[in-house]
PDB file of N, CA and C in Angstrom:
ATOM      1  N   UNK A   1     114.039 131.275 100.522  1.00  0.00           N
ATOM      2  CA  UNK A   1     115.059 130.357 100.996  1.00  0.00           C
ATOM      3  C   UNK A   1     114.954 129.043 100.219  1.00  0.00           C
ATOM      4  N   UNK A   2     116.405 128.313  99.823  1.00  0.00           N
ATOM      5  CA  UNK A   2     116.651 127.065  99.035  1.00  0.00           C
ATOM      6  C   UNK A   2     116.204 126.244 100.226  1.00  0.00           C
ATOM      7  N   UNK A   3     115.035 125.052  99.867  1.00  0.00           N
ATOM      8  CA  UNK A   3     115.250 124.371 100.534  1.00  0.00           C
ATOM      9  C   UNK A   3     116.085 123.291 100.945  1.00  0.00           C
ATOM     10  N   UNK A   4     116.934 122.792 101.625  1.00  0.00           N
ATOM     11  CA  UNK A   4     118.266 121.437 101.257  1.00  0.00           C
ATOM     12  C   UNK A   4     117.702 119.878 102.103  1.00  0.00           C
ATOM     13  N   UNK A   5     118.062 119.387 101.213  1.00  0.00           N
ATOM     14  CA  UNK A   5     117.988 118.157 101.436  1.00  0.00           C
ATOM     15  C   UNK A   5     118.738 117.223 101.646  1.00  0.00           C
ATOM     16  N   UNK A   6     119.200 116.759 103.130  1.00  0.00           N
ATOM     17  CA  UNK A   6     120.443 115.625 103.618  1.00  0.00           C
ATOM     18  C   UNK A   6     120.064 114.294 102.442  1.00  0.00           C
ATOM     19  N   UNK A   7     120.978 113.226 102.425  1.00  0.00           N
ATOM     20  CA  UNK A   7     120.995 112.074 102.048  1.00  0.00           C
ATOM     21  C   UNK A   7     120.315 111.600 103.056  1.00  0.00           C
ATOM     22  N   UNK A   8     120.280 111.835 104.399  1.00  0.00           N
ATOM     23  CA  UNK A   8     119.496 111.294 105.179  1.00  0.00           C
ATOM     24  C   UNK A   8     117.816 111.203 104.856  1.00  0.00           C
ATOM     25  N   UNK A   9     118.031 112.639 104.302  1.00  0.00           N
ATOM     26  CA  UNK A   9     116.116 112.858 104.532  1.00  0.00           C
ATOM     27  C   UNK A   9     115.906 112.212 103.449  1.00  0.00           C
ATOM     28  N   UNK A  10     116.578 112.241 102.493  1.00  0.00           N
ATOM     29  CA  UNK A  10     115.452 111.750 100.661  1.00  0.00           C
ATOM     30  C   UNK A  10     115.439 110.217 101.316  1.00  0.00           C
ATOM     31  N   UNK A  11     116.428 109.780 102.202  1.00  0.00           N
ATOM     32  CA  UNK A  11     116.562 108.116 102.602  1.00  0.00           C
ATOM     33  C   UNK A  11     115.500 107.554 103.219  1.00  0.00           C
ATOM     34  N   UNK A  12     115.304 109.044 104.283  1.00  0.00           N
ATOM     35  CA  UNK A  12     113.830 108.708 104.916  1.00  0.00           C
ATOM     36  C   UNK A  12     112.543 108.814 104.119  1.00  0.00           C
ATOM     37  N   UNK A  13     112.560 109.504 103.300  1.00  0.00           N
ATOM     38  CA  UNK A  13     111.376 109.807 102.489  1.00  0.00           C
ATOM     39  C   UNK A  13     111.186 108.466 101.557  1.00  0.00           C
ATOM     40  N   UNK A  14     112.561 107.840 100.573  1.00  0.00           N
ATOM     41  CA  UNK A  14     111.866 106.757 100.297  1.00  0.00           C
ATOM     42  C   UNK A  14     111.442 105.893 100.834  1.00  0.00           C
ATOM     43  N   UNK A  15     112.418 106.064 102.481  1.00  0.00           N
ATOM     44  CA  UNK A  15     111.728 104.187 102.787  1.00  0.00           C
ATOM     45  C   UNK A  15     110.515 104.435 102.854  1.00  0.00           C
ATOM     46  N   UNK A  16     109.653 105.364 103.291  1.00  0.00           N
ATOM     47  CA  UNK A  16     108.358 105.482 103.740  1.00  0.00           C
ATOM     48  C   UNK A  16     107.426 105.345 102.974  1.00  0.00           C
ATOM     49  N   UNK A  17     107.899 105.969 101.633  1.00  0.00           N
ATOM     50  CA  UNK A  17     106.862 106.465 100.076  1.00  0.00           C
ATOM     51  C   UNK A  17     106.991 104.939  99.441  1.00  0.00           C
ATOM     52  N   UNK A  18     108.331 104.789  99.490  1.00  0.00           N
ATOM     53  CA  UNK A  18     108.605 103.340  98.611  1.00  0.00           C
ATOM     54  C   UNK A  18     107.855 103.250  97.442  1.00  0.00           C
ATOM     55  N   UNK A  19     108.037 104.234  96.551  1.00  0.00           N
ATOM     56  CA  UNK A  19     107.799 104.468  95.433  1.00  0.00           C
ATOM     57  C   UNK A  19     107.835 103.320  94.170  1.00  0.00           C
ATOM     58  N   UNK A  20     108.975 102.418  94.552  1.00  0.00           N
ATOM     59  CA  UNK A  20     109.651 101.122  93.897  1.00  0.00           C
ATOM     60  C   UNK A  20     108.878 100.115  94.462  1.00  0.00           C
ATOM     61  N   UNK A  21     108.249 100.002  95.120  1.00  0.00           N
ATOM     62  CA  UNK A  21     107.415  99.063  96.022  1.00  0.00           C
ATOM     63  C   UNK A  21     108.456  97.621  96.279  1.00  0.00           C
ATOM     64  N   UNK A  22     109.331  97.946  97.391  1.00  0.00           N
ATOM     65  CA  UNK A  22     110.610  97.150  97.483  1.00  0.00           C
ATOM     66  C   UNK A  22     110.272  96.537  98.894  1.00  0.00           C
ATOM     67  N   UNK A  23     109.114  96.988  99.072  1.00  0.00           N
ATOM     68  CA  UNK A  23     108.616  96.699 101.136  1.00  0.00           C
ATOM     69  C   UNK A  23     109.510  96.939 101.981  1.00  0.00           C
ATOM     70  N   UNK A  24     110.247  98.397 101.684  1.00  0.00           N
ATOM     71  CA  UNK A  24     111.199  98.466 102.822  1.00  0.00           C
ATOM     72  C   UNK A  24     110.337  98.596 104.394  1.00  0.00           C
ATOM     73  N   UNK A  25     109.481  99.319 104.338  1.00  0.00           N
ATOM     74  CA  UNK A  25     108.611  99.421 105.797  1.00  0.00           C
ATOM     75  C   UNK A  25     108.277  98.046 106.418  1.00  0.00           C
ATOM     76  N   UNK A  26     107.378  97.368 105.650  1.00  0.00           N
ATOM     77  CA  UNK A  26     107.720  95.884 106.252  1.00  0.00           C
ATOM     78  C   UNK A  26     108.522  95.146 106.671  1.00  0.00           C
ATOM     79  N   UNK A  27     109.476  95.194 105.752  1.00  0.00           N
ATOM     80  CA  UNK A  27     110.942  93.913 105.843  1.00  0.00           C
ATOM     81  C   UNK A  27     111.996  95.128 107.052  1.00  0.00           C
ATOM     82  N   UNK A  28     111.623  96.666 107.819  1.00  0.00           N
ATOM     83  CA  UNK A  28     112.305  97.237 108.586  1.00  0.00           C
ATOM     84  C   UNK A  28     113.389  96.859 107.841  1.00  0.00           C
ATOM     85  N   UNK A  29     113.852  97.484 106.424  1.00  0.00           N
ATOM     86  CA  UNK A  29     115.040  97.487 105.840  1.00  0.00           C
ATOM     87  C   UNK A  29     115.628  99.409 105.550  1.00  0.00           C
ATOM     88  N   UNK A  30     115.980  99.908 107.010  1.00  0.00           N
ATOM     89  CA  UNK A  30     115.925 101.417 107.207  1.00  0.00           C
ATOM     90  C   UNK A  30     116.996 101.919 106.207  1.00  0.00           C
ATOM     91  N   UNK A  31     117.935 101.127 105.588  1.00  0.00           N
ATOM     92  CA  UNK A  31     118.743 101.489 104.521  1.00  0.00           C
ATOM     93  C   UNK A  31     119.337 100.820 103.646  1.00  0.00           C
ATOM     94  N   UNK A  32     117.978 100.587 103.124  1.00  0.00           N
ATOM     95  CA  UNK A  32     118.063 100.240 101.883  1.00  0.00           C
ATOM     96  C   UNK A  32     117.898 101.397 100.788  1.00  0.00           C
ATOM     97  N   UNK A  33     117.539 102.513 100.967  1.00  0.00           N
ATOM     98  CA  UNK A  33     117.451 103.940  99.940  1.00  0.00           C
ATOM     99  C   UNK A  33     118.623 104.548 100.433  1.00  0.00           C
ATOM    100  N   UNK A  34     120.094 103.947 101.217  1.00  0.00           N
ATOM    101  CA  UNK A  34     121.079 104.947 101.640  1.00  0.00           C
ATOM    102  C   UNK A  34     121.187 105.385 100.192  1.00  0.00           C
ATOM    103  N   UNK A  35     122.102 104.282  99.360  1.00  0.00           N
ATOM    104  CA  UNK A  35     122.561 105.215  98.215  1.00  0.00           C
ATOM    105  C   UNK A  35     122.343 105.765  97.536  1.00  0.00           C
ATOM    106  N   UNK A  36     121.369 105.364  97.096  1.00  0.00           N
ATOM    107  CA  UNK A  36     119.918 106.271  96.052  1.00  0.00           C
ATOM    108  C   UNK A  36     120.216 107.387  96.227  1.00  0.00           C
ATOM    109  N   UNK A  37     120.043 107.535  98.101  1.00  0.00           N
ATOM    110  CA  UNK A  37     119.592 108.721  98.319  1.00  0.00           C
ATOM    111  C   UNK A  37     120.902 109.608  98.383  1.00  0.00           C
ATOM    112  N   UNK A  38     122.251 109.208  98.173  1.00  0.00           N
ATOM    113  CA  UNK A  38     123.443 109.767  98.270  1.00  0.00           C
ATOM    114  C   UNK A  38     123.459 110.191  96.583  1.00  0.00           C
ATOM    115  N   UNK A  39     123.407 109.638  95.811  1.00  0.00           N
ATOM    116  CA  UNK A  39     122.929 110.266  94.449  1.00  0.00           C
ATOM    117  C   UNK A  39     122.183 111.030  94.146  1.00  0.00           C
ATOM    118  N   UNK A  40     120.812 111.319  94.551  1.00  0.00           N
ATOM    119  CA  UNK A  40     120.267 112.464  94.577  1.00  0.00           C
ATOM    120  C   UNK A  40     121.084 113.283  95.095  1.00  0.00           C
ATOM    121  N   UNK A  41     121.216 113.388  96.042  1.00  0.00           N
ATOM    122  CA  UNK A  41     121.743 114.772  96.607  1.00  0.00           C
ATOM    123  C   UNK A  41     122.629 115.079  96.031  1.00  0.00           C
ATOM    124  N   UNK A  42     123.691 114.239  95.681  1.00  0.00           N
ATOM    125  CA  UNK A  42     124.547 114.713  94.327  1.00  0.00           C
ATOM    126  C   UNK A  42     123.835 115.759  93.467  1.00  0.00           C
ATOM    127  N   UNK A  43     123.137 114.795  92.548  1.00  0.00           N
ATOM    128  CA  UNK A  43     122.258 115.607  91.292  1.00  0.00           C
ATOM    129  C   UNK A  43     121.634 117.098  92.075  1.00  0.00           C
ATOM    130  N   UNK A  44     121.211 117.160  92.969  1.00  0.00           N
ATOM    131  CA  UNK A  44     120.873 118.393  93.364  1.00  0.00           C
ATOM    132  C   UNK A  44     122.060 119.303  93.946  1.00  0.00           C
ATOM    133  N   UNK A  45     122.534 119.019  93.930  1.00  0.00           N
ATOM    134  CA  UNK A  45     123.986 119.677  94.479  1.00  0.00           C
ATOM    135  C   UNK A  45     124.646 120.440  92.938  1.00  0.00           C
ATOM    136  N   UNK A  46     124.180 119.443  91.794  1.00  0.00           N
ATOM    137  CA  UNK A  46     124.364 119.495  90.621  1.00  0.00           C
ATOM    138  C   UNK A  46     123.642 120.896  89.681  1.00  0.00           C
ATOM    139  N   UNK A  47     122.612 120.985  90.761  1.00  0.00           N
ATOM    140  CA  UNK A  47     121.526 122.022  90.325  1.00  0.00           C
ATOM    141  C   UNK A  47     120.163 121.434  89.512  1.00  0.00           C
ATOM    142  N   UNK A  48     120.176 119.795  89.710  1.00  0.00           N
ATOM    143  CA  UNK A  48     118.515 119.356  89.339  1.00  0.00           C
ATOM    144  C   UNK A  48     117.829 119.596  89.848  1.00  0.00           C
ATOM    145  N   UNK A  49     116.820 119.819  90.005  1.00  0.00           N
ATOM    146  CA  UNK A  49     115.683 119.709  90.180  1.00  0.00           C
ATOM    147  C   UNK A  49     115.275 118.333  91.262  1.00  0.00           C
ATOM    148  N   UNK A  50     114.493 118.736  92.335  1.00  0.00           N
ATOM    149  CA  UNK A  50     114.388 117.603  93.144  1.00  0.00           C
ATOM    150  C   UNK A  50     113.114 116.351  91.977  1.00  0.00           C
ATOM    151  N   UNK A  51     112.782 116.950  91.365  1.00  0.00           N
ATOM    152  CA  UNK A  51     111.816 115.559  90.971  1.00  0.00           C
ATOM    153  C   UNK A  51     112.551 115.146  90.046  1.00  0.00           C
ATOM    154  N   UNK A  52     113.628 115.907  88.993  1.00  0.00           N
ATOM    155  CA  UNK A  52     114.493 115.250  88.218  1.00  0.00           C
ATOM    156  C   UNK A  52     115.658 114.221  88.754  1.00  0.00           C
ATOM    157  N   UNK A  53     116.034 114.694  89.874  1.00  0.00           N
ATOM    158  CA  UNK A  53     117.139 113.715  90.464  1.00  0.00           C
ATOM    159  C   UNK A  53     116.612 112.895  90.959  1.00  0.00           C
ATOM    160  N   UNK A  54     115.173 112.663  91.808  1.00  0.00           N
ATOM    161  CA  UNK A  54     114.635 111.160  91.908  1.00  0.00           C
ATOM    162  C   UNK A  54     114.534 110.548  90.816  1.00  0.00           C
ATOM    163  N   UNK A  55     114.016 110.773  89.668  1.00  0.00           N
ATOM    164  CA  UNK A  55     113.602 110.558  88.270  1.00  0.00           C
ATOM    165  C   UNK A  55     114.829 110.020  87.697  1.00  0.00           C
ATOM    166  N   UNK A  56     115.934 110.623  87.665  1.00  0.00           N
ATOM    167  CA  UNK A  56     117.105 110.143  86.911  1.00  0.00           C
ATOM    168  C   UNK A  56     117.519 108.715  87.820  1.00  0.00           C
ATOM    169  N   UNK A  57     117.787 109.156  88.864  1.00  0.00           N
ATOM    170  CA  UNK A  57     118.619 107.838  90.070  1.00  0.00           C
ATOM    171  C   UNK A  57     117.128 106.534  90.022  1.00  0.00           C
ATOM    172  N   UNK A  58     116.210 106.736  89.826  1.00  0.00           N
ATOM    173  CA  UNK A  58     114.982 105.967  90.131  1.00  0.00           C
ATOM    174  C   UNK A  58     115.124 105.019  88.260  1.00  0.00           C
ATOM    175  N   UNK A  59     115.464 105.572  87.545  1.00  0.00           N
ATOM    176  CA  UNK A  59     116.056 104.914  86.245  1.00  0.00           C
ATOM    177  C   UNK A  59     117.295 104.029  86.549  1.00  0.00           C
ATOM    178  N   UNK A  60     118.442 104.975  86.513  1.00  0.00           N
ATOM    179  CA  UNK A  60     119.466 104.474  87.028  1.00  0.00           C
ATOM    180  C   UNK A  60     119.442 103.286  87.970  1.00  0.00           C
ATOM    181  N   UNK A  61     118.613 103.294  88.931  1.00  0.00           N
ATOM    182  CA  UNK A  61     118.641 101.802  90.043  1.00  0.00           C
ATOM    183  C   UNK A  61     117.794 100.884  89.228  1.00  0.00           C
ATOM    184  N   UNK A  62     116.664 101.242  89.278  1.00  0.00           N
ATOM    185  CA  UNK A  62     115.807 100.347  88.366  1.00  0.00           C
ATOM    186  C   UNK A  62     115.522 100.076  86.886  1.00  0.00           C
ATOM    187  N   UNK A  63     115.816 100.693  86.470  1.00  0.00           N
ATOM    188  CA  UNK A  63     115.904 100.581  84.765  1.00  0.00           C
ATOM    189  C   UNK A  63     114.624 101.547  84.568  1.00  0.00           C
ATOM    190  N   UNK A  64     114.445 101.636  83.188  1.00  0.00           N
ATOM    191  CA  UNK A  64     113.133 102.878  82.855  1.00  0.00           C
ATOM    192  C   UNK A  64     112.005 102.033  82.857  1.00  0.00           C
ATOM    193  N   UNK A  65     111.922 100.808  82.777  1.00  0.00           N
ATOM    194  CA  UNK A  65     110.321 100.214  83.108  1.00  0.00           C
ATOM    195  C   UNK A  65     110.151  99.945  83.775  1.00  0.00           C
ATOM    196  N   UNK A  66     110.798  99.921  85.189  1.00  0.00           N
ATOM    197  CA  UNK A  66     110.112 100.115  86.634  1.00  0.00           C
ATOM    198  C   UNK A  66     110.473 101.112  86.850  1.00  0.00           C
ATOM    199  N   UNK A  67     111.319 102.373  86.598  1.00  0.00           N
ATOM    200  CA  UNK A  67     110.919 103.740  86.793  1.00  0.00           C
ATOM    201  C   UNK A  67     109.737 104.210  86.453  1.00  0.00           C
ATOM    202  N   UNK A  68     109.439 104.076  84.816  1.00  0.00           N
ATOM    203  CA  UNK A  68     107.880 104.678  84.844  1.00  0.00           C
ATOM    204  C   UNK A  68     106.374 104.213  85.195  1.00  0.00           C
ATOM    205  N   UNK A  69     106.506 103.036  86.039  1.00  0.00           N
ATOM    206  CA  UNK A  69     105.732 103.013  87.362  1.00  0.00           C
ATOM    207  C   UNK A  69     106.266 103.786  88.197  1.00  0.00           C
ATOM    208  N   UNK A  70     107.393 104.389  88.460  1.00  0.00           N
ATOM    209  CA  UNK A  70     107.053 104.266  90.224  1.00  0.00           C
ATOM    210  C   UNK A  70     106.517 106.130  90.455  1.00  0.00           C
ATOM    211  N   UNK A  71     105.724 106.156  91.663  1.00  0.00           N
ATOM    212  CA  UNK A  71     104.783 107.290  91.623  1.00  0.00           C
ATOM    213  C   UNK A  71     106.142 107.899  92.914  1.00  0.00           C
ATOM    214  N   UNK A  72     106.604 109.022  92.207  1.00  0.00           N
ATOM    215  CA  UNK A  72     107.364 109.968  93.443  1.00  0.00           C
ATOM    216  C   UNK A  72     106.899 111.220  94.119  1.00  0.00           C
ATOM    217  N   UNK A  73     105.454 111.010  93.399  1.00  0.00           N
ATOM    218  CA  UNK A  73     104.923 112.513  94.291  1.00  0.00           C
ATOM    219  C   UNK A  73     104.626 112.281  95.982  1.00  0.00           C
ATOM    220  N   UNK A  74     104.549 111.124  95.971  1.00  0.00           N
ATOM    221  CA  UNK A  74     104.088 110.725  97.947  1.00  0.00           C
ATOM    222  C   UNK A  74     105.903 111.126  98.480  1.00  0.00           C
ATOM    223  N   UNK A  75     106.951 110.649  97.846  1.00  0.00           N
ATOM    224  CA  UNK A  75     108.022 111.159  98.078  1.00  0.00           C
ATOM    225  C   UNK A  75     108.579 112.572  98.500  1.00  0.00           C
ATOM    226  N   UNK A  76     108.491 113.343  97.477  1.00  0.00           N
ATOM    227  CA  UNK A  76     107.972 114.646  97.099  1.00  0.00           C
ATOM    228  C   UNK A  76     107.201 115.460  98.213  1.00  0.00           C
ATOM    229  N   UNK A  77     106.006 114.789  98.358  1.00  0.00           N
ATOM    230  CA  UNK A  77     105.402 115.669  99.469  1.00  0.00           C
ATOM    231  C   UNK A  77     106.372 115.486 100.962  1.00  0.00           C
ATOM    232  N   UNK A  78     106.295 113.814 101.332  1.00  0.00           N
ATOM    233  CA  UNK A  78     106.925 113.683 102.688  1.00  0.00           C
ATOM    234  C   UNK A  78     108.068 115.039 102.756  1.00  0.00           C
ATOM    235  N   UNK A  79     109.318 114.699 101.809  1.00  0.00           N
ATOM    236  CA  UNK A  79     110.653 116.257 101.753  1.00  0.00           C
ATOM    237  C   UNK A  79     110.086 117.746 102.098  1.00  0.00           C
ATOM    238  N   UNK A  80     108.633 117.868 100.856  1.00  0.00           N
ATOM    239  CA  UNK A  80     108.633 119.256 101.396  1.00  0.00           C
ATOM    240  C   UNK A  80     108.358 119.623 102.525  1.00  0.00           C
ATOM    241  N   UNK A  81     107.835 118.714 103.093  1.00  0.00           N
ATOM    242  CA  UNK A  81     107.067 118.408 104.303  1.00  0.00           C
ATOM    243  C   UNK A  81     108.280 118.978 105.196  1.00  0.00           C
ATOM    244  N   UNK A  82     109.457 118.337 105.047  1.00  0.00           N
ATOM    245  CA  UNK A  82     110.466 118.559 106.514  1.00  0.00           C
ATOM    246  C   UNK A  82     110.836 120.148 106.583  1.00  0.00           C
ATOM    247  N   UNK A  83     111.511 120.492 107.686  1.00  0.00           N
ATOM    248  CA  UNK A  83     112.350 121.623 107.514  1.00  0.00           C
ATOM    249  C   UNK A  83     113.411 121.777 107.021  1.00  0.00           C
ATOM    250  N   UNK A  84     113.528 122.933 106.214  1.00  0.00           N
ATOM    251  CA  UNK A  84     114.908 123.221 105.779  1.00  0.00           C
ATOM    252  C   UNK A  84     116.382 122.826 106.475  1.00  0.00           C
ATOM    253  N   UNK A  85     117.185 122.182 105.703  1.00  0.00           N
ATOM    254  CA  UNK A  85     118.352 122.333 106.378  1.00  0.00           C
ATOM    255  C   UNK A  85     119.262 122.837 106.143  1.00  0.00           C
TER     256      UNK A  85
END
């Protein structure tokens, strides 16, 4: 089984991982990864790859030198983590 992923969940997964280190958990800023996370799901809808469509949109928002800081495997795990939807 494909696993799927709402815009909701990758939304929840960054605020938590905050990969970008943007302090959404602190500053309780619960959507601030809405759109991000509405772009991914695009790109996967697209047929990327879930670490490529964080990877691409994580460029795209931030440019490529705070993309290649930011660590998306804590991301990554939280998603696989959920249940399928």
């Amino acid at each position: 089984m494909i696993k799927r992923f709402t815009p909701e969940s990758i939304s929840r997964a960054l605020f938590f991982a905050d990969p970008m280190h943007t302090s959404c958990v602190e500053n309780d800023l619960f959507d601030e990864c809405d759109q991000i996370a509405i772009c991914v799901a695009e790109k996967l809808s697209e047929g990327y790859s879930l670490e490529t469509a964080l990877r691409h949109e994580v460029i795209h928002w931030f440019g490529e030198v705070l993309a290649a800081r930011a660590w998306l495997k804590p991301m990554v795990e939280i998603l696989m983590k959920e249940k399928p939807h």
